[in-house]
N, C-alpha and C. Protein backbone atom coordinates (compact mmCIF):
# COMPACT_ATOMS: atom_id res chain seq x y z
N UNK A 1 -11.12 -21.24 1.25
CA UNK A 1 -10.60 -20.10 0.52
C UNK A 1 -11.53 -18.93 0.78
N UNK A 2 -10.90 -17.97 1.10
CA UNK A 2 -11.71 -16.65 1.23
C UNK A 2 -11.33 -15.66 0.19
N UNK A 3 -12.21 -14.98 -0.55
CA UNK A 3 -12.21 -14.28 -1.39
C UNK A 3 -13.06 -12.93 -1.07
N UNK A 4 -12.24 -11.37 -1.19
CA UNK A 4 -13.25 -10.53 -1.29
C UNK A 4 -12.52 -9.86 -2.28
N UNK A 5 -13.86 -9.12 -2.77
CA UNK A 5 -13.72 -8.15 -3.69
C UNK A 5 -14.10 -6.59 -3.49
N UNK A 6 -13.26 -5.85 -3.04
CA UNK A 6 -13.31 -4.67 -2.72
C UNK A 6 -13.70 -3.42 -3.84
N UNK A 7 -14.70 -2.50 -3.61
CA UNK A 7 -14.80 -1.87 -4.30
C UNK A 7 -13.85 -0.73 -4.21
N UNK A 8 -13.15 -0.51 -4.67
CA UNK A 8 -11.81 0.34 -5.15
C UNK A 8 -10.47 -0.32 -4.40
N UNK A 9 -10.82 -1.92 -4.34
CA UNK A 9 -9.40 -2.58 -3.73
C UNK A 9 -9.34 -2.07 -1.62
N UNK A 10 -8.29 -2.85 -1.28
CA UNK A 10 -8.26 -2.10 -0.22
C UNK A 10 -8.01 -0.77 0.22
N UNK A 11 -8.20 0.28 -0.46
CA UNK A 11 -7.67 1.37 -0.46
C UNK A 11 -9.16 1.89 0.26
N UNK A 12 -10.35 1.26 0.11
CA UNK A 12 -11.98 1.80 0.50
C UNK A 12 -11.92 0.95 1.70
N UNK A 13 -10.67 -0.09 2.44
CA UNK A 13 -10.78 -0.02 4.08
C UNK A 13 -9.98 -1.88 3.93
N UNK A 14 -9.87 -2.38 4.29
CA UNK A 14 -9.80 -3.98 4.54
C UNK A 14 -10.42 -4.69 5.35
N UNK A 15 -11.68 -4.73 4.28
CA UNK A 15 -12.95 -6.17 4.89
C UNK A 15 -13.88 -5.16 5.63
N UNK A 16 -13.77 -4.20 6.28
CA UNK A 16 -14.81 -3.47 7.29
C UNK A 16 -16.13 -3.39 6.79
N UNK A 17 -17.06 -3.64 7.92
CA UNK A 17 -18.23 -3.43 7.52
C UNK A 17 -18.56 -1.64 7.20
N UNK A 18 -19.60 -1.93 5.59
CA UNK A 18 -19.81 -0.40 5.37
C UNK A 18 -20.66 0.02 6.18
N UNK A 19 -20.26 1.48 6.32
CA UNK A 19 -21.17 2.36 6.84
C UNK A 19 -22.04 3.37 5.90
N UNK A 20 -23.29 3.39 6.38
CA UNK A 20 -23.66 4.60 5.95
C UNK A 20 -23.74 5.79 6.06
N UNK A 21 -23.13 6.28 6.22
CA UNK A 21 -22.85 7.98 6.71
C UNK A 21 -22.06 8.41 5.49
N UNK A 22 -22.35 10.05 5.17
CA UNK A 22 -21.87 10.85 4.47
C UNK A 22 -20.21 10.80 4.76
N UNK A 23 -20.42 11.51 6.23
CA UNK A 23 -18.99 11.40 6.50
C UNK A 23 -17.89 10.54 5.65
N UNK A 24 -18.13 9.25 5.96
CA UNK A 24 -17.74 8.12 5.80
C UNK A 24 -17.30 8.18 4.46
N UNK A 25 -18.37 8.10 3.13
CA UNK A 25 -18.23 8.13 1.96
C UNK A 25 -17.26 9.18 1.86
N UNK A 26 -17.48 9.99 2.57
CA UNK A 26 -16.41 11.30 2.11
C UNK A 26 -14.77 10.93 2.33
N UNK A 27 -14.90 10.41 3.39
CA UNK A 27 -13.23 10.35 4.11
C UNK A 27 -13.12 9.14 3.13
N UNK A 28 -13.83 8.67 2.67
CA UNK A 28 -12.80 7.13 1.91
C UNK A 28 -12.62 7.66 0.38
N UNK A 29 -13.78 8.67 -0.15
CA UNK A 29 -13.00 8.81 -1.49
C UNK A 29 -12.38 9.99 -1.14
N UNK A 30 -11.86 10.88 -0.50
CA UNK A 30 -10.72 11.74 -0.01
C UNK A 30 -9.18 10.64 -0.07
N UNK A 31 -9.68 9.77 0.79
CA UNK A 31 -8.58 8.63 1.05
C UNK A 31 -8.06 8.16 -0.86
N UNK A 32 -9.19 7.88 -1.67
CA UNK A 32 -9.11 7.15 -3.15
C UNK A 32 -7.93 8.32 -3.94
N UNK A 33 -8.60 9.47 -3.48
CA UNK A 33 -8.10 10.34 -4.50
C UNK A 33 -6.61 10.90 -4.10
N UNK A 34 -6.22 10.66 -2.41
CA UNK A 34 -5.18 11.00 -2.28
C UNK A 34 -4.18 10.31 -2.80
N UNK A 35 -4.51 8.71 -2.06
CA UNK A 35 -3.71 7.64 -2.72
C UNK A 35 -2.94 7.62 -4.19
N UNK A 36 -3.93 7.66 -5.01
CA UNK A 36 -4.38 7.86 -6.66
C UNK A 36 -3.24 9.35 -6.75
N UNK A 37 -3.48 10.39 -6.17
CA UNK A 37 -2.71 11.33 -6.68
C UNK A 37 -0.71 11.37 -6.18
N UNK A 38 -0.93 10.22 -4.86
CA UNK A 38 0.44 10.55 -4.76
C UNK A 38 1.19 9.19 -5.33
N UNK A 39 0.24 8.05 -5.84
CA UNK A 39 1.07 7.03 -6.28
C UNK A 39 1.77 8.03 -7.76
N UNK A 40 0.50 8.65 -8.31
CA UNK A 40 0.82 9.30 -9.45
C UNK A 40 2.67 10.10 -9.86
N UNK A 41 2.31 10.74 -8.47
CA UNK A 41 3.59 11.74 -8.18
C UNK A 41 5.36 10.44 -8.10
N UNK A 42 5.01 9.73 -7.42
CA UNK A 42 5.96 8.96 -7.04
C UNK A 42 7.01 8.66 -8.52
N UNK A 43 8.44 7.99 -8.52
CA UNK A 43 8.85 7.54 -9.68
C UNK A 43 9.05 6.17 -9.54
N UNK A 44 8.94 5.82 -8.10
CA UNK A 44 9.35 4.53 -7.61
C UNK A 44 8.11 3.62 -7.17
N UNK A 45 7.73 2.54 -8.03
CA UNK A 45 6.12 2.13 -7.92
C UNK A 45 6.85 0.83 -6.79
N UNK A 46 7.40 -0.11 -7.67
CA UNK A 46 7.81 -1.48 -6.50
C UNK A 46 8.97 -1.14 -5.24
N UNK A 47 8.23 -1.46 -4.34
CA UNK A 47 9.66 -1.54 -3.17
C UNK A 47 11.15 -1.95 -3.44
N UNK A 48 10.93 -3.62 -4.20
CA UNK A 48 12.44 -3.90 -4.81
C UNK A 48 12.83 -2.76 -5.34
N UNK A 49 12.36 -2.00 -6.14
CA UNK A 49 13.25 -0.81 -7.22
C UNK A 49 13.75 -0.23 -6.16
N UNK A 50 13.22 0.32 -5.09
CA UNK A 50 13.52 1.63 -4.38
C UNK A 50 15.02 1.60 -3.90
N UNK A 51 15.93 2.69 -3.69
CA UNK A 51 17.10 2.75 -3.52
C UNK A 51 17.44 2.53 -2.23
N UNK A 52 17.03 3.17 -1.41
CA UNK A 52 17.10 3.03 -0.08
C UNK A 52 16.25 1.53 0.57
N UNK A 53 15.26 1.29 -0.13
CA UNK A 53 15.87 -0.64 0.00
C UNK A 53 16.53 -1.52 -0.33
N UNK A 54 17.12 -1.02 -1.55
CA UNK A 54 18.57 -1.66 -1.91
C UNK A 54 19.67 -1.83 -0.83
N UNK A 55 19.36 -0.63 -0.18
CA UNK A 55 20.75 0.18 0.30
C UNK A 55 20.86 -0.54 1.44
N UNK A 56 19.63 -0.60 1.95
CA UNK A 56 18.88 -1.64 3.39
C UNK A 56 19.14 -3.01 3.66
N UNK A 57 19.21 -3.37 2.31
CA UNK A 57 19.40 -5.03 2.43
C UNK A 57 21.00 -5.25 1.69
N UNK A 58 21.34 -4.43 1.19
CA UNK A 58 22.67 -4.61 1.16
C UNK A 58 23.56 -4.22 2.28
N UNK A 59 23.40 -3.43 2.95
CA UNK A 59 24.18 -3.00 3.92
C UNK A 59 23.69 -3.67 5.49
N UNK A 60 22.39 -4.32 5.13
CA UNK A 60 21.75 -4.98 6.65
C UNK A 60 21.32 -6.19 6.71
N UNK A 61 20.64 -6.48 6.17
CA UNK A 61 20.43 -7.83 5.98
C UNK A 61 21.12 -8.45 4.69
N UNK A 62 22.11 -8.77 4.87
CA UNK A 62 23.23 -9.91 4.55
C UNK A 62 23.20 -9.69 3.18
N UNK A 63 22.90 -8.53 2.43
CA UNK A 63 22.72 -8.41 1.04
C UNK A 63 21.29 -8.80 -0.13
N UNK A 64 20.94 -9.65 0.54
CA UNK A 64 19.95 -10.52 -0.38
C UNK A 64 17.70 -10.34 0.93
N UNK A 65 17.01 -10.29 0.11
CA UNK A 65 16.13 -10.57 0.44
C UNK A 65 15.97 -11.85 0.99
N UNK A 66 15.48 -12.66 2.29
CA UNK A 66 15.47 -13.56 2.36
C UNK A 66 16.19 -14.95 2.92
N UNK A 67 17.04 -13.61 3.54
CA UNK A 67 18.20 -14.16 4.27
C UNK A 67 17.91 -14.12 5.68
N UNK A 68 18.82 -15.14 6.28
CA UNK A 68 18.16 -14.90 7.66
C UNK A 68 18.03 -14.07 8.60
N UNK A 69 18.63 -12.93 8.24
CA UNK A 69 18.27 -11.77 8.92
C UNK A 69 17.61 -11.47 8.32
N UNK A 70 17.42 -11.20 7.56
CA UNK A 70 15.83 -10.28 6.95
C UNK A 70 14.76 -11.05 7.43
């Protein structure tokens, strides 16, 4: 079993080794705060909700998640 624990989740990179550079720190909480501000904005948090994946798997893959086309 592998377990990590990311400091601010994967949103601060997946698994990469840290660096130390300014830069670096900068572009990843730029990255925290964008994330953070446009999940904010959004109305649609889960994919299932979203309409146009409704629309996707009803009209393309055979209606249902999990089907053999999907």
């Amino acid at each position: 079993i592998e377990v990590m624990a990311c400091r601010g989740g994967c949103i601060g990179g997946g698994g990469q080794p840290r660096v130390k550079l300014p830069m670096a720190d900068k572009a990843r909480e730029a990255r925290i705060v964008s994330l953070y501000t446009r999940d904010a904005e959004v109305q649609v948090k889960a994919a299932c909700d979203n309409p146009d994946i409704q629309k996707l798997y009803a009209e393309f893959f055979d209606g249902k998640p999990m089907s053999h086309k999907a």
